[in-house]
Protein backbone atom coordinates (compact mmCIF):
# COMPACT_ATOMS: atom_id res chain seq x y z
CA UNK A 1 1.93 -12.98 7.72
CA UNK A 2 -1.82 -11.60 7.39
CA UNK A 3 -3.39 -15.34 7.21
CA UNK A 4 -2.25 -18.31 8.79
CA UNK A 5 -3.27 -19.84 5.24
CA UNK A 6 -0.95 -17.69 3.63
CA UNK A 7 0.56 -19.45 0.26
CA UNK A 8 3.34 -16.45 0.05
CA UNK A 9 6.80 -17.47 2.37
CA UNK A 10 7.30 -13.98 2.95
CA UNK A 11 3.12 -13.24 3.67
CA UNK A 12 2.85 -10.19 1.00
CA UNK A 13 -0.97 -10.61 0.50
CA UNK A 14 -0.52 -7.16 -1.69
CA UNK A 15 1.41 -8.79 -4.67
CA UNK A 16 0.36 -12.33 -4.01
CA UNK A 17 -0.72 -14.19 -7.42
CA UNK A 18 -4.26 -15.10 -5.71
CA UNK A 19 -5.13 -10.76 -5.41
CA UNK A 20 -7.73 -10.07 -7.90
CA UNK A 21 -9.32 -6.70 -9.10
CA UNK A 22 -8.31 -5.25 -5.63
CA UNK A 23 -8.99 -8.03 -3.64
CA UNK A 24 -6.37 -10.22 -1.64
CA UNK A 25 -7.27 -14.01 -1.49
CA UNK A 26 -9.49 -13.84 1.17
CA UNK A 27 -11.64 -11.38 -0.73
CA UNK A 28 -10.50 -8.48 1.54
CA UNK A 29 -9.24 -4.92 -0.24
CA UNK A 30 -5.84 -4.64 -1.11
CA UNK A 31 -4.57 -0.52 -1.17
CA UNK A 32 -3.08 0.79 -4.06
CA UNK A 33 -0.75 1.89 -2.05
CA UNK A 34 -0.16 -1.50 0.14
CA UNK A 35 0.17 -2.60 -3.54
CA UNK A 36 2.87 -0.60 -4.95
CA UNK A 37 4.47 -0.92 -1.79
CA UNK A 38 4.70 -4.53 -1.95
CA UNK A 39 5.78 -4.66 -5.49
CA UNK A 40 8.75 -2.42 -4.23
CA UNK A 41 9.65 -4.71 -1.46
CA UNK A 42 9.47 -1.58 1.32
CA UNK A 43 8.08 -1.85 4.58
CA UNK A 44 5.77 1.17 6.06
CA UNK A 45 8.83 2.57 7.99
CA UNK A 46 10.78 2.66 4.33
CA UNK A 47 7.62 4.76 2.72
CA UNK A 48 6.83 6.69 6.01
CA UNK A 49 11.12 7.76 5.74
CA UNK A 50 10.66 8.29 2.36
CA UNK A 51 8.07 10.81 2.77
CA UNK A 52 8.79 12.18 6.22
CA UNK A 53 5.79 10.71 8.18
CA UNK A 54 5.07 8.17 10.69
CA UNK A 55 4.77 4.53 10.15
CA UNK A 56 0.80 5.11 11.56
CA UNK A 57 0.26 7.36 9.02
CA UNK A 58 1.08 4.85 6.38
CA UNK A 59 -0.55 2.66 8.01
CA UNK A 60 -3.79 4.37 8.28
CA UNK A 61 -3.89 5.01 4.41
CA UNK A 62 -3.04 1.68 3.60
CA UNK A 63 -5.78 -0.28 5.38
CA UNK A 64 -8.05 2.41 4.58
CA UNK A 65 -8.89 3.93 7.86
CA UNK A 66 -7.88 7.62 6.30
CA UNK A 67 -9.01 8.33 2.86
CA UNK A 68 -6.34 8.13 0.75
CA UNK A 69 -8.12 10.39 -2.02
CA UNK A 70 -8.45 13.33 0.78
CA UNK A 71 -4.45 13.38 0.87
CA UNK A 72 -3.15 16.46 0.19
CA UNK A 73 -1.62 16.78 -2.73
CA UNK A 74 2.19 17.48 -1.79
CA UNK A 75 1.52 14.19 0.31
CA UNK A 76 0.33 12.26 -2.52
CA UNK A 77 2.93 13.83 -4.98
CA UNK A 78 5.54 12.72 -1.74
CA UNK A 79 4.32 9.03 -1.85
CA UNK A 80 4.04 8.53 -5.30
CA UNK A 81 7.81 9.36 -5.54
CA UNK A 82 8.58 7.50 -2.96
CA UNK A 83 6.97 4.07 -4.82
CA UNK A 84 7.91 4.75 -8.34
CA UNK A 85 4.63 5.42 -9.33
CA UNK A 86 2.10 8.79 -10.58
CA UNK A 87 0.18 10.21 -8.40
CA UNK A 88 -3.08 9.25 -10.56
CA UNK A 89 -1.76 5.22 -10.33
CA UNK A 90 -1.46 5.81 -6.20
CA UNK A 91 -4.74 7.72 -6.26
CA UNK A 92 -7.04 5.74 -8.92
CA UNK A 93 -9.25 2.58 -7.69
């Protein structure tokens, strides 16, 4: 769980009815890609598997400490598959 406040059993702040234009319910930034992943119910190892990476790599992209719009583009291609989404929906925001 990401906040002891948390109003989700299961602590997904990504899909959680409170997130708002981006923002989880603390007013912190939710990844599109933390997003999508939540909406698909897969953890970082799942995605990082999927896309034959390391959970830390996921990781980094998802709470923004890499730049997910300097990805590569096989990479982003790789993770979009992976979620079920375009590469533009992972990408945009």
């Amino acid at each position: 769980m990401r906040y002891a406040d948390c109003q989700r059993a299961d602590g997904n702040c990504a899909v959680c009815s409170l997130v708002n234009y981006g923002r989880d319910c603390h007013n912190n930034p939710v990844s599109n890609l933390a997003y999508y992943r939540g909406l698909r119910e897969m953890t970082m190892q799942q995605v990082a598997d999927a896309v034959g990476k390391s959970r830390g790599w996921v990781g980094d992209y998802e709470a923004g400490r890499r730049d997910i719009a300097n990805m590569t583009l096989g990479n982003a291609v790789k993770l979009a598959r992976a979620l079920g989404v375009s590469a533009e929906e992972l990408l945009d925001g």
